[in-house]
Protein backbone atom coordinates (compact mmCIF):
# COMPACT_ATOMS: atom_id res chain seq x y z
CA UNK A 1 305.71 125.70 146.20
CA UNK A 2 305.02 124.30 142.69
CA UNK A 3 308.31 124.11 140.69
CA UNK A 4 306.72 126.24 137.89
CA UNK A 5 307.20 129.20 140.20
CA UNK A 6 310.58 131.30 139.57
CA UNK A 7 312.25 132.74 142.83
CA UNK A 8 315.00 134.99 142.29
CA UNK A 9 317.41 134.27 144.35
CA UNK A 10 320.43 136.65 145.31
CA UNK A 11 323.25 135.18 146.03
CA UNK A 12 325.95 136.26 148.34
CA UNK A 13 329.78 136.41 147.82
CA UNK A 14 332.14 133.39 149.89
CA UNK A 15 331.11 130.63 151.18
CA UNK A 16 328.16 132.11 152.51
CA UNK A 17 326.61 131.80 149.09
CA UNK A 18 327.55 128.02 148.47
CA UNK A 19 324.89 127.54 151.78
CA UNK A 20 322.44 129.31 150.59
CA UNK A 21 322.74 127.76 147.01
CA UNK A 22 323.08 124.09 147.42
CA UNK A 23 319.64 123.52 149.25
CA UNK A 24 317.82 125.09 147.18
CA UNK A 25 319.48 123.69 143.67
CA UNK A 26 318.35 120.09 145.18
CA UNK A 27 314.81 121.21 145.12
CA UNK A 28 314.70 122.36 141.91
CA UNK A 29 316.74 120.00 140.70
CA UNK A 30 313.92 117.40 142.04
CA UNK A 31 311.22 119.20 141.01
CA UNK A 32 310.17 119.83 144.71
CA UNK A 33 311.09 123.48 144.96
CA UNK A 34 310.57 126.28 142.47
CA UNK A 35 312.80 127.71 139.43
CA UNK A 36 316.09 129.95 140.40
CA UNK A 37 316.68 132.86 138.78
CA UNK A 38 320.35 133.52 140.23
CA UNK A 39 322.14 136.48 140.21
CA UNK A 40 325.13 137.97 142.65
CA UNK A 41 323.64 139.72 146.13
CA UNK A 42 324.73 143.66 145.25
CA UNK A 43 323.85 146.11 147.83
CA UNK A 44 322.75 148.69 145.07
CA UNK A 45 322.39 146.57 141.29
CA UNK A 46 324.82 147.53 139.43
CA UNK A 47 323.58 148.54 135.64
CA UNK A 48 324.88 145.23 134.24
CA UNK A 49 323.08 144.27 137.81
CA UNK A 50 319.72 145.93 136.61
CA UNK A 51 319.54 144.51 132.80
CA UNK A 52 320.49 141.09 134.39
CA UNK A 53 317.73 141.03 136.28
CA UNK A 54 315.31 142.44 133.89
CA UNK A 55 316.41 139.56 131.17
CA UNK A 56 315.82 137.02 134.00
CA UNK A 57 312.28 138.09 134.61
CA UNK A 58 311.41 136.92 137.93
CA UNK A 59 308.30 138.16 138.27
CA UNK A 60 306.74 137.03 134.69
CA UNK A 61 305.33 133.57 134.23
CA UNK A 62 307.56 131.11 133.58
CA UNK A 63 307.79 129.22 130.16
CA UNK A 64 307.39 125.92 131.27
CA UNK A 65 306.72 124.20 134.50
CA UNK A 66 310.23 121.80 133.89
CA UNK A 67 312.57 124.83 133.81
CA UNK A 68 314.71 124.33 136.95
CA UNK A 69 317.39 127.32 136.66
CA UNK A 70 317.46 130.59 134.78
CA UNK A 71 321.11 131.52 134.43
CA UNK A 72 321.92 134.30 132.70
CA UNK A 73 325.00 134.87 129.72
CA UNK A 74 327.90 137.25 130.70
CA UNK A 75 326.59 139.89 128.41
CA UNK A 76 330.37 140.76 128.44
CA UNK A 77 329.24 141.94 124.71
CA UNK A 78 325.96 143.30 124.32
CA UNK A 79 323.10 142.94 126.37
CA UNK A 80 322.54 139.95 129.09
CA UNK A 81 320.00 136.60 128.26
CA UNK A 82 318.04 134.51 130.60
CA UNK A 83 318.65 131.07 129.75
CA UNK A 84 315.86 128.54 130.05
CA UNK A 85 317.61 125.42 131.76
CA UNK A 86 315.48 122.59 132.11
CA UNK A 87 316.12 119.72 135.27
CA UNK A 88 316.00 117.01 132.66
CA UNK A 89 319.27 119.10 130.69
CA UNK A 90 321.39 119.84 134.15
CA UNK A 91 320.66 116.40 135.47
CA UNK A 92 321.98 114.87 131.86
CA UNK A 93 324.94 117.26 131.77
CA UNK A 94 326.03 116.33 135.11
CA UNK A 95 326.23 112.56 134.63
CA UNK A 96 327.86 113.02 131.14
CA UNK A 97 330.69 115.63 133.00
CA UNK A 98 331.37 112.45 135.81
CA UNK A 99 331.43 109.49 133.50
CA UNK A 100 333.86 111.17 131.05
CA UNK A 101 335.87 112.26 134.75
CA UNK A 102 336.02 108.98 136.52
CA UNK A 103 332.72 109.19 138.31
CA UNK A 104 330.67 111.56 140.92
CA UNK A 105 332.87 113.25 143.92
CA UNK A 106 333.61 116.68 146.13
CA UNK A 107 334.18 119.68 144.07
CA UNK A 108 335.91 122.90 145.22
CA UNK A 109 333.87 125.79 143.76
CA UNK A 110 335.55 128.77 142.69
CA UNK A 111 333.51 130.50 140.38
CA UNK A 112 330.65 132.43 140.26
CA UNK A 113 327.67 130.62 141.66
CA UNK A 114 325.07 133.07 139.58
CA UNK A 115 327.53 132.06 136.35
CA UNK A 116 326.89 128.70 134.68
CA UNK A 117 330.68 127.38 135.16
CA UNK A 118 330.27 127.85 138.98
CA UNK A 119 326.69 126.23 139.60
CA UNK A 120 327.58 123.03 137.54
CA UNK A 121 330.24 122.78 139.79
CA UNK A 122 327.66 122.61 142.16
CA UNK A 123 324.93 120.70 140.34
CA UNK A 124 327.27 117.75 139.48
CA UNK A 125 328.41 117.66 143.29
CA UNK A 126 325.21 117.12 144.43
CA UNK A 127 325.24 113.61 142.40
CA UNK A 128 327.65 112.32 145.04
CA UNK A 129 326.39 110.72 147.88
CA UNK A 130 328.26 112.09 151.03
CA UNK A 131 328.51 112.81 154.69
CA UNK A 132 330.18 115.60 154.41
CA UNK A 133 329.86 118.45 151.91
CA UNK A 134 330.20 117.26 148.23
CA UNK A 135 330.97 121.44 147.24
CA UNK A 136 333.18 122.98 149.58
CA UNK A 137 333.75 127.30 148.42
CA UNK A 138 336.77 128.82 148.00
CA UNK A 139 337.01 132.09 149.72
CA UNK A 140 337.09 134.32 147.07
CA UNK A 141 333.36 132.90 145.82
CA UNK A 142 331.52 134.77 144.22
CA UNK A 143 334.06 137.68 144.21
CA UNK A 144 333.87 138.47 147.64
CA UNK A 145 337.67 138.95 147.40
CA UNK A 146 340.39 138.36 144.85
CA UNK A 147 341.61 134.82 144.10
CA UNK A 148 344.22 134.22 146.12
CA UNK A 149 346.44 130.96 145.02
CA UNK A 150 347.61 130.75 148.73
CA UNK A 151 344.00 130.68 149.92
CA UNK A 152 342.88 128.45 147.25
CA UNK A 153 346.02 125.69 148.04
CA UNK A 154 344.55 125.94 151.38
CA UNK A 155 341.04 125.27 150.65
CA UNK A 156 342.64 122.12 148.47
CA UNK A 157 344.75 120.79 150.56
CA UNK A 158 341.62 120.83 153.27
CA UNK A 159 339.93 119.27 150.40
CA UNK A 160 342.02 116.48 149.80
CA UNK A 161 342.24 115.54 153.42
CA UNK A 162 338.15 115.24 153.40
CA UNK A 163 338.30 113.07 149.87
CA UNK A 164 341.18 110.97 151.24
CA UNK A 165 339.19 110.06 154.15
CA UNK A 166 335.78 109.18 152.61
CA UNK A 167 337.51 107.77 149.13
CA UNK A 168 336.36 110.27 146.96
CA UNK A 169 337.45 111.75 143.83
CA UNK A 170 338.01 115.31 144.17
CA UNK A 171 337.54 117.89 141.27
CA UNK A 172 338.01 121.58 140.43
CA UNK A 173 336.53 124.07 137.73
CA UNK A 174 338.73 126.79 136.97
CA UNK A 175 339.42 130.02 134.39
CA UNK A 176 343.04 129.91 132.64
CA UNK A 177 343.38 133.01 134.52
CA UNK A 178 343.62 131.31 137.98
CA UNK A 179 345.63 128.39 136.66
CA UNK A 180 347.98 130.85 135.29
CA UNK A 181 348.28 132.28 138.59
CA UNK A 182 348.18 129.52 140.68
CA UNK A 183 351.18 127.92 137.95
CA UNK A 184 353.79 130.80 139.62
CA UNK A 185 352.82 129.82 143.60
CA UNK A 186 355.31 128.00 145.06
CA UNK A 187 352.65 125.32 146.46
CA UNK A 188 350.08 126.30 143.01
CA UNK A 189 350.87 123.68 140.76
CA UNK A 190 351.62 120.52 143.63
CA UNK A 191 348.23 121.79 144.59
CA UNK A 192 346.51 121.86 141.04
CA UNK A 193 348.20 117.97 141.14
CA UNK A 194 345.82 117.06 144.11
CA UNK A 195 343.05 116.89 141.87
CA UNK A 196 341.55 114.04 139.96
CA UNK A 197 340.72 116.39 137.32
CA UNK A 198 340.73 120.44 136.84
CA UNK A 199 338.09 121.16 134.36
CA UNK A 200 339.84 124.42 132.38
CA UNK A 201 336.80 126.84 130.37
CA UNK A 202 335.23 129.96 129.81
CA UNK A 203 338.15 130.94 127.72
CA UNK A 204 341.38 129.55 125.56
CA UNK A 205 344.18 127.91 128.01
CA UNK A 206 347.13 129.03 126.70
CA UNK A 207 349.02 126.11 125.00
CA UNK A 208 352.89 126.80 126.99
CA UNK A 209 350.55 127.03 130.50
CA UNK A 210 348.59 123.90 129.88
CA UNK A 211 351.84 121.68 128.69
CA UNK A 212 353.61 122.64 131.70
CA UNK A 213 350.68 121.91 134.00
CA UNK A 214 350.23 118.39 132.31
CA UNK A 215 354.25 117.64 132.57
CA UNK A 216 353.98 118.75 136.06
CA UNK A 217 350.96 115.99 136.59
CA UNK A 218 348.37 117.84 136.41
CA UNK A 219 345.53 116.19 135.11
CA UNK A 220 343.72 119.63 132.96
CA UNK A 221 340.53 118.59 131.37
CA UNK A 222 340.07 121.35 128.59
CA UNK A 223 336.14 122.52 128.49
CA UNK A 224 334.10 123.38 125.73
CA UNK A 225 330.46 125.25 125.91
CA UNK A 226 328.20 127.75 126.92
CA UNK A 227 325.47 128.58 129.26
CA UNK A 228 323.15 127.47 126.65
CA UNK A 229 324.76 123.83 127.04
CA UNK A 230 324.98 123.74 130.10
CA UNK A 231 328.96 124.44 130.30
CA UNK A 232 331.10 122.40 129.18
CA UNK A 233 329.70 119.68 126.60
CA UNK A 234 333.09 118.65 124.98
CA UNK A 235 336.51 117.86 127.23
CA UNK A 236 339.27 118.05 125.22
CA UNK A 237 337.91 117.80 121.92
CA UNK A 238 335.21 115.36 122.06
CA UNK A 239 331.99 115.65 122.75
CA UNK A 240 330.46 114.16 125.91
CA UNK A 241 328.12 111.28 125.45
CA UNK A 242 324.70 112.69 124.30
CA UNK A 243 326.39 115.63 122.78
CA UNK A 244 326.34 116.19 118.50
CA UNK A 245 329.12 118.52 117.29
CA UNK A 246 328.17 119.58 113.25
CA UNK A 247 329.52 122.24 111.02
CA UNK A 248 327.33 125.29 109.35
CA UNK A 249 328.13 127.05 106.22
CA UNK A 250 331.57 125.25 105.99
CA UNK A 251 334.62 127.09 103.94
CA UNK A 252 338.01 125.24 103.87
CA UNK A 253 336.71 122.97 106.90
CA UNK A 254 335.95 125.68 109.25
CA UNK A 255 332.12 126.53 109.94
CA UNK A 256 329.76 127.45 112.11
CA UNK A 257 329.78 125.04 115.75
CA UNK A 258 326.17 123.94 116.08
CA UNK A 259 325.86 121.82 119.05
CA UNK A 260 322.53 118.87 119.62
CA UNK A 261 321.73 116.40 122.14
CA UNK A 262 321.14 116.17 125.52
CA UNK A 263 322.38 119.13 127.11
CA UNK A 264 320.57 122.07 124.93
CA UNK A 265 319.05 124.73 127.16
CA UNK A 266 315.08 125.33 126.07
CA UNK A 267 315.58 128.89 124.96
CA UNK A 268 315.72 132.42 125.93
CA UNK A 269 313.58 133.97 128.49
CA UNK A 270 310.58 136.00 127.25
CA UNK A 271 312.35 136.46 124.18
CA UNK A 272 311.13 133.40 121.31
CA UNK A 273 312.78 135.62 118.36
CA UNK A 274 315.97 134.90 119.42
CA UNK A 275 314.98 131.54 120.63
CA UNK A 276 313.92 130.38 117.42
CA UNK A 277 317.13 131.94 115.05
CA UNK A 278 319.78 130.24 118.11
CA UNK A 279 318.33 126.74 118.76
CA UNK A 280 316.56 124.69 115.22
CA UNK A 281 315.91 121.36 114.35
CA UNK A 282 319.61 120.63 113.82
CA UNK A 283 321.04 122.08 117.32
CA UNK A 284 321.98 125.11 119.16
CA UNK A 285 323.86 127.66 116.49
CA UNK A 286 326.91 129.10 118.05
CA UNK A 287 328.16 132.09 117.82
CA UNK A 288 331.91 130.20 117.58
CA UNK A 289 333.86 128.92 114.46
CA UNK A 290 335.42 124.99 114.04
CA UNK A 291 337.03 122.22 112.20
CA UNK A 292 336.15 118.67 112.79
CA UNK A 293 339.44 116.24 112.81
CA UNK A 294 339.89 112.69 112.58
CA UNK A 295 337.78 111.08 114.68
CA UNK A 296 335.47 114.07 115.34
CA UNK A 297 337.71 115.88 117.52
CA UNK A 298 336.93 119.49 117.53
CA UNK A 299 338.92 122.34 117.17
CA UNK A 300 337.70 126.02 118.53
CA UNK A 301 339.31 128.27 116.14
CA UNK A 302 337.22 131.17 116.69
CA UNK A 303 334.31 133.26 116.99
CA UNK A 304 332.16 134.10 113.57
CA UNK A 305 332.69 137.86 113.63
CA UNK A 306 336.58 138.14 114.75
CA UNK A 307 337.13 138.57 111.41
CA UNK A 308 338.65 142.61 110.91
CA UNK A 309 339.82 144.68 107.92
CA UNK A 310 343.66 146.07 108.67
CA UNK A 311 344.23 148.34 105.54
CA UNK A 312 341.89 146.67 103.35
CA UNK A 313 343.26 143.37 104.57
CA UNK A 314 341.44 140.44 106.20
CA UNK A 315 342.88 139.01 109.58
CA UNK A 316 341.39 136.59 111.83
CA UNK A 317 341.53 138.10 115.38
CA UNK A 318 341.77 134.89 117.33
CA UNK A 319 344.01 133.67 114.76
CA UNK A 320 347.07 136.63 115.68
CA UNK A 321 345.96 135.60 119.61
CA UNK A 322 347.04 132.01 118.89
CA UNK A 323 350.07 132.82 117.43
CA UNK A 324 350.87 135.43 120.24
CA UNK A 325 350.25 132.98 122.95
CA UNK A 326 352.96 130.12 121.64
CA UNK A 327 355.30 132.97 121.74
CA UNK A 328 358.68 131.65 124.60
CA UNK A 329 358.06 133.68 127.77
CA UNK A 330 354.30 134.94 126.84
CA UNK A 331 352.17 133.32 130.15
CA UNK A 332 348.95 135.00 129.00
CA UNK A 333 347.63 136.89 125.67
CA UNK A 334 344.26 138.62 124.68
CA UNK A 335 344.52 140.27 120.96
CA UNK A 336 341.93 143.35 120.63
CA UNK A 337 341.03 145.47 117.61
CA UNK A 338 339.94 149.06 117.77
CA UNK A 339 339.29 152.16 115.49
CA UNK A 340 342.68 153.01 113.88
CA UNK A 341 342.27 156.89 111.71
CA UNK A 342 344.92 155.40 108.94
CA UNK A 343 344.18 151.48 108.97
CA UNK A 344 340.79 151.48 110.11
CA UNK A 345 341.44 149.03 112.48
CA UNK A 346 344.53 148.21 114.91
CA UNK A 347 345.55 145.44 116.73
CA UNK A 348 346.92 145.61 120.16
CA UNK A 349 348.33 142.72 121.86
CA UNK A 350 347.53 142.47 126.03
CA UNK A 351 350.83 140.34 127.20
CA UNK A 352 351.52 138.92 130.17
CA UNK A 353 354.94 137.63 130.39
CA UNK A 354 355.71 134.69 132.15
CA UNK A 355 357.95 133.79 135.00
CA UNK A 356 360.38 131.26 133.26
CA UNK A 357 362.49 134.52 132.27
CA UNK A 358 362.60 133.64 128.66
CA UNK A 359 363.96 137.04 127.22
CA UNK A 360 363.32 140.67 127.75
CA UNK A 361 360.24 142.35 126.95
CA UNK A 362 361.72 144.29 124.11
CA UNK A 363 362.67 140.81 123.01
CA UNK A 364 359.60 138.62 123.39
CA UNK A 365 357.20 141.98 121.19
CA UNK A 366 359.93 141.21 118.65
CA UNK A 367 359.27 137.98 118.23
CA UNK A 368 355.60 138.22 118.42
CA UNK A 369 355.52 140.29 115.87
CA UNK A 370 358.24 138.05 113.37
CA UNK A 371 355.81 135.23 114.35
CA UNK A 372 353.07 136.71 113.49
CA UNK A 373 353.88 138.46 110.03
CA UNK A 374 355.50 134.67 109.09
CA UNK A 375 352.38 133.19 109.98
CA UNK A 376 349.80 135.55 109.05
CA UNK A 377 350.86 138.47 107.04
CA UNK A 378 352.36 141.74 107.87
CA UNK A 379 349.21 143.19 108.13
CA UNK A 380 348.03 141.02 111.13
CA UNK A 381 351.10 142.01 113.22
CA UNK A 382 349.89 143.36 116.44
CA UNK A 383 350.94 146.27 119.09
CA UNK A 384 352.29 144.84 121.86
CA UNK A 385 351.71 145.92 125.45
CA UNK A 386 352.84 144.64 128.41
CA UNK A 387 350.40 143.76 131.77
CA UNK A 388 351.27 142.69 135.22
CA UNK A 389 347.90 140.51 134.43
CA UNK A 390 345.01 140.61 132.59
CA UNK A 391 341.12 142.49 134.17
CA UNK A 392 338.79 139.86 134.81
CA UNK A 393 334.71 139.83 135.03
CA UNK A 394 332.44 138.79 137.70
CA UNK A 395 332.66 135.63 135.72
CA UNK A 396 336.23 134.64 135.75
CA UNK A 397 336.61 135.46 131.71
CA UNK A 398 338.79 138.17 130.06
CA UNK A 399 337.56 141.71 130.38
CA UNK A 400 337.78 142.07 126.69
CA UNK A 401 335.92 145.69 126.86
CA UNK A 402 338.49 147.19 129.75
CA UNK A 403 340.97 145.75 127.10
CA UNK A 404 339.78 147.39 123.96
CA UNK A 405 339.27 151.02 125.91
CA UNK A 406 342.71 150.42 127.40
CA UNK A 407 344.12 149.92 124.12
CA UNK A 408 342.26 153.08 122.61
CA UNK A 409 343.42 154.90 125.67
CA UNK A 410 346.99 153.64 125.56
CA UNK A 411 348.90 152.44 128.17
CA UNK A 412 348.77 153.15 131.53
CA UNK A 413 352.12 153.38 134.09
CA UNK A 414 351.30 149.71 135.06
CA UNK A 415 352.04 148.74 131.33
CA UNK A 416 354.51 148.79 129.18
CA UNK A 417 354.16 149.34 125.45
CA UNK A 418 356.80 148.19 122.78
């Protein structure tokens, strides 16, 4: 089949879906098979299911005969994108990802294969040379069941024996979400330590989480990117090799991310408007804000429209959810705004507390909100409400919409408000 074709291909939940994945992804990836347009296997699409599919296109001609994948974006706000990923961009994203690791080896895969974190798990494992399976599935693939940190120490430690064997490095991609969890298993962290790297994205890693995973030896590689970069294009601050980090429409150092090189994604699917205003001559135009430090080390400090009026009053969304996060005894933190009749806006802070017992509830939404009216004004000082954890999507990241309605709704009796 010519590899200008596009086959959608469905793709099951557990390890089921890692099979019928990885033979495939070789033949496009070669040029031998034809273009995947991946989304998850649903009995009856769901409506995010439906406009998925209808932004992927399957059955329209494809853009260009080198387009190996079409992956779509979470539309976790607004509506879903095909992106155009050419074999030339995954092949140079994968290689960049291993030399900035330590080189190619077996990766455990436990994110969503139709997501763009989970199949570059996949992609860069099939650079290794083995035997035996270079991308071995957790269980809970694909959302076939909830991540379990007992299952997934399992499916390590089975790992590890494999990659001990055969000598090779062994890797893992993961959402802060299921580090944070894993962090409060007895066996989570010792397991997280098996790794030669744990590639963290998709979202923020909370700063107390990822110090205590790195003083425990865990080696957490902190990603930066999007589907339209193929993932992550900058680990820990700097960008992989082939990757140019600039700043747009720069105000006190922080401006636009635009991102050029290697790794850029061709465009949208069927839809060159938004093609043209997202990717110019200078790079792909993120929707994210930055500084550049010494060195060129890049700091994510937020998207370009988190930016709310409180009373009149400017605050910086992401800004209140880093402060909230460094807060003693806060594991996990997602600041929302919603329609407020006197303010016009509200903030509500989504807390999970952490296991280390650092204070009482009452105590730790008293200091989040000193901390934050010190650092940012009273007007940025948030609600606080307590979760057991936070609602995830399909692709590992922060249900921020069952957050906001939550917050509009008020708490439920699994929460606690203060």
């Amino acid at each position: 089949m010519p590899a200008s074709a596009l086959t959608h291909l469905p793709i099951p939940g557990g390890p089921a879906g890692l099979a019928v994945v990885t033979p495939v992804l070789r033949l496009a990836l070669t040029g031998e098979g034809p273009a995947l347009a991946l989304t998850p296997l649903e009995p009856t699409p769901s409506r995010y299911g439906q406009r998925l599919l209808a932004a992927l296109a399957p059955d329209q001609p494809l853009e260009s005969a080198d387009i190996a994948l079409v992956v779509g974006t979470s539309g976790s706000t607004g509506h879903p994108r095909g992106v155009l990923l050419t074999r030339e961009v995954l092949i140079a994203s994968a290689a960049a990802s291993l030399a900035r690791l330590g080189g190619p080896g077996r990766w455990v895969v436990a994110l969503p294969l139709h997501h763009i974190g989970g199949v570059m798990t996949v992609v860069r494992a099939l650079q290794a040379d083995l035997e035996e399976a270079a991308a071995v599935a957790d269980p809970s693939l694909g959302g076939v069941t909830r991540f379990e940190p007992a299952t997934f120490v399992t499916t390590t430690f089975e790992a590890r024996s494999r990659s001990d064997s055969d000598g090779t490095r062994l890797y893992t991609s993961l959402v802060p979400t299921q580090l944070a969890r894993l962090s409060t298993h007895p066996d989570g962290v010792y397991a997280l330590a098996a790794y030669d790297a744990v590639l963290a994205g998709a979202a923020a890693t909370p700063p107390e989480l990822l110090s205590r995973l790195r003083e425990s030896g865990v080696n957490v590689v902190v990603s930066y990117g999007m589907t339209e970069t193929c993932g992550g294009c900058v680990y820990d601050g700097v960008p992989l090799d082939g990757v140019d980090i600039s700043l747009a429409s720069v105000v006190d150092d922080v401006g636009q991310i635009v991102i050029g090189g290697s790794q850029l994604a061709r465009g949208y699917r069927r839809d060159p408007v938004m093609t043209e205003e997202s990717f110019r001559f200078d790079g792909f135009h993120s929707s994210d804000r930055g500084r550049l430090g010494p060195g060129g080390v890049l700091e994510v400090v937020g998207r370009l429209d988190d930016i709310v009026a409180v009373g009149g009053v400017n605050v910086s969304v992401t800004a209140v959810e880093d402060v909230v996060r460094n807060v003693a005894g806060i594991e996990d933190a997602v600041v929302v705004a919603v329609p407020d009749t006197e303010w016009g806006v509200r903030l509500v802070a989504q807390v999970v507390a952490g296991a280390s017992g650092a204070g009482s509830r009452e105590g730790i939404a008293e200091e989040v909100r000193l901390q934050v009216a010190a650092a940012l004004g009273r007007r940025a000082v948030p609600e606080v409400t307590f979760l057991e954890s936070l609602p995830l999507l399909a692709s590992g990241k922060v249900d921020r919409d069952a957050l906001r309605a939550s917050a509009v709704e008020g708490p439920d009796s699994s929460s606690e408000k203060r």
